[in-house]
Protein backbone atom coordinates (compact mmCIF):
# COMPACT_ATOMS: atom_id res chain seq x y z
CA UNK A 1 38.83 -74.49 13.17
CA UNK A 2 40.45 -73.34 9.78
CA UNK A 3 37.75 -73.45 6.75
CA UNK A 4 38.45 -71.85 3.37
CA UNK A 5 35.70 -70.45 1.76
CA UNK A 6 35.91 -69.75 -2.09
CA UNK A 7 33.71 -67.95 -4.32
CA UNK A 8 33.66 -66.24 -7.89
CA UNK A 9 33.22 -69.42 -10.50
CA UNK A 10 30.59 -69.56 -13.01
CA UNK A 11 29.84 -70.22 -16.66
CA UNK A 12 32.03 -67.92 -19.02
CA UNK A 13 32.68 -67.54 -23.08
CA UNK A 14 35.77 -67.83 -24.27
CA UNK A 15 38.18 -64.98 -24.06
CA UNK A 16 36.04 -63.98 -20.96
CA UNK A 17 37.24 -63.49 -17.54
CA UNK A 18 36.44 -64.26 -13.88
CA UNK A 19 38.19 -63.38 -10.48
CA UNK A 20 37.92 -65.91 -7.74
CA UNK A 21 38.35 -65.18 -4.06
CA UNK A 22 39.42 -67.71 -1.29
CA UNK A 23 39.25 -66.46 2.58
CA UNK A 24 41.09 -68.29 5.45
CA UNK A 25 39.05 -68.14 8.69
CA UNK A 26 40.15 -69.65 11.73
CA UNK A 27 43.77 -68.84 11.63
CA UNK A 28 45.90 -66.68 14.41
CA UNK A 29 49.28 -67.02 11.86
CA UNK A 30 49.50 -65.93 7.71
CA UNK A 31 49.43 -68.89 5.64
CA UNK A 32 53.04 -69.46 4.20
CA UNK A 33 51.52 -70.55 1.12
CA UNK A 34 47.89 -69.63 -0.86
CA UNK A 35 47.09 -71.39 -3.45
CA UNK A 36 44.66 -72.49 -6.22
CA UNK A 37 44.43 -76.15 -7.54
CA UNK A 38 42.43 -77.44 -10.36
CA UNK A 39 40.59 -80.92 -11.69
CA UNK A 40 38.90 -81.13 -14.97
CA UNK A 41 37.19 -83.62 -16.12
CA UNK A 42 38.16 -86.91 -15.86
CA UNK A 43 41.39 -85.25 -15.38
CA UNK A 44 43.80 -85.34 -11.64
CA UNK A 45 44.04 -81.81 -9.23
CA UNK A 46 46.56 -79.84 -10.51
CA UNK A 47 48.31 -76.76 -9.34
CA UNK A 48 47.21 -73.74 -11.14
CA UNK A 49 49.27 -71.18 -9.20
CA UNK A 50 51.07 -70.58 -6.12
CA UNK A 51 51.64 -67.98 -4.04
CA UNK A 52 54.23 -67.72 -1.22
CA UNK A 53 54.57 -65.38 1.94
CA UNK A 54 56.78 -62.15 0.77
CA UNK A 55 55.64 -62.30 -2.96
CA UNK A 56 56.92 -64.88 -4.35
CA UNK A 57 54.29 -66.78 -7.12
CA UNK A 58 54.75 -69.60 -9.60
CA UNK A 59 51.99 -70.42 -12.43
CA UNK A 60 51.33 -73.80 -13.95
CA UNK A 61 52.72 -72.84 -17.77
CA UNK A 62 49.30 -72.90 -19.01
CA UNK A 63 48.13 -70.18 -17.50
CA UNK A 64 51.10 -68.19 -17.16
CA UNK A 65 49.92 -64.72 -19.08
CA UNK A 66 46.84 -65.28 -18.54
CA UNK A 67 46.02 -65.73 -14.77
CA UNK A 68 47.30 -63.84 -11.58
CA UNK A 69 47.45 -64.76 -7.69
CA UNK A 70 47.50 -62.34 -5.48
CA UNK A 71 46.68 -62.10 -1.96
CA UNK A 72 45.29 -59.15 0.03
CA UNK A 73 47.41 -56.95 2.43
CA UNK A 74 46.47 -59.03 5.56
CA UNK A 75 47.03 -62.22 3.33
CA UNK A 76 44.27 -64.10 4.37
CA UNK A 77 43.16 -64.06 1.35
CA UNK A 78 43.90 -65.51 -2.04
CA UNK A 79 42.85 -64.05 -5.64
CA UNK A 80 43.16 -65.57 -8.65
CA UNK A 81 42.44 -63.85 -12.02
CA UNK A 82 41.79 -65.31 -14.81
CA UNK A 83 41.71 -63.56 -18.09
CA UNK A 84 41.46 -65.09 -21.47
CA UNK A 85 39.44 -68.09 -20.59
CA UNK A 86 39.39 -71.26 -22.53
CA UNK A 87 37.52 -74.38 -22.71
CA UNK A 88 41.06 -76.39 -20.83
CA UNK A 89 40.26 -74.41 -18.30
CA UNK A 90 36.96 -75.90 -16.90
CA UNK A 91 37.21 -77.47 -13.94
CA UNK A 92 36.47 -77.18 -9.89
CA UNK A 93 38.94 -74.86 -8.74
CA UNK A 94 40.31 -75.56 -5.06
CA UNK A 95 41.75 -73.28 -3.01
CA UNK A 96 44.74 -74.48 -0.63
CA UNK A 97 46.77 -73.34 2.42
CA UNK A 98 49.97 -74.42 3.62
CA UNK A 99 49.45 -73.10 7.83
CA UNK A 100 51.87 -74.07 9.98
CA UNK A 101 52.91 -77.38 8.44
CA UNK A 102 49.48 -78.38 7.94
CA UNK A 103 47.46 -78.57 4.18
CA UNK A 104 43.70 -77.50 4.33
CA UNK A 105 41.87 -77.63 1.23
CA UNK A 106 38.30 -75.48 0.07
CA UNK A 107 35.21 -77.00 -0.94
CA UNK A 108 35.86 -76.27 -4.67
CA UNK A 109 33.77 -73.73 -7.30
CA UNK A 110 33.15 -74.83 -10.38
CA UNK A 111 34.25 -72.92 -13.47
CA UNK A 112 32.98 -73.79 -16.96
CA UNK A 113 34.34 -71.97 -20.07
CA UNK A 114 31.61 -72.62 -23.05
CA UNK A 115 30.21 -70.75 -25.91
């Protein structure tokens, strides 16, 4: 059974930082794609970043210069760091896997950017 487990939110200033981690149990095969989704409030999931099997990585254009995905060397899992917070960027951030033709989604951790 494939479960995603994500940690690293929290409450941060602005201008802070945080580094969230998602690890893929459960799988025999690398995930094609690793990614991180996001939903504010009252707001829809959106994709934060993306990154693909052999390096590739796209960034939603809000956080581009400001956030990185990365994965680890047996890509299993998924980074994202996130420097330069701001209050936009509260939200539950979801971690997401593309295995094999099949989506599986993490529980979601909460990040909250507030002086």
């Amino acid at each position: 059974q494939v479960e995603l487990v994500e940690s690293g939110g929290g409450l941060v200033q602005p201008g802070g930082s945080l580094r969230l981690s998602c690890t893929a149990s459960g799988i025999n095969f690398k995930p094609y794609i690793m990614a991180w989704y996001r939903q504010g409030p009252g707001k829809e999931r959106e994709l934060v970043a993306r990154h693909i099997s052999g390096g590739t990585t796209i960034y939603d254009d809000s956080v581009k210069g400001r956030f990185t995905i990365s994965r680890d060397k047996f890509e299993n899992t998924v980074y994202l760091q996130m420097n330069n917070l701001k209050p936009e960027d509260t939200a539950v951030y979801y971690c997401n896997i593309l295995l094999q033709g099949s989506l599986y989604w993490g529980q979601g951790t909460q990040v909250s950017v507030s002086s």
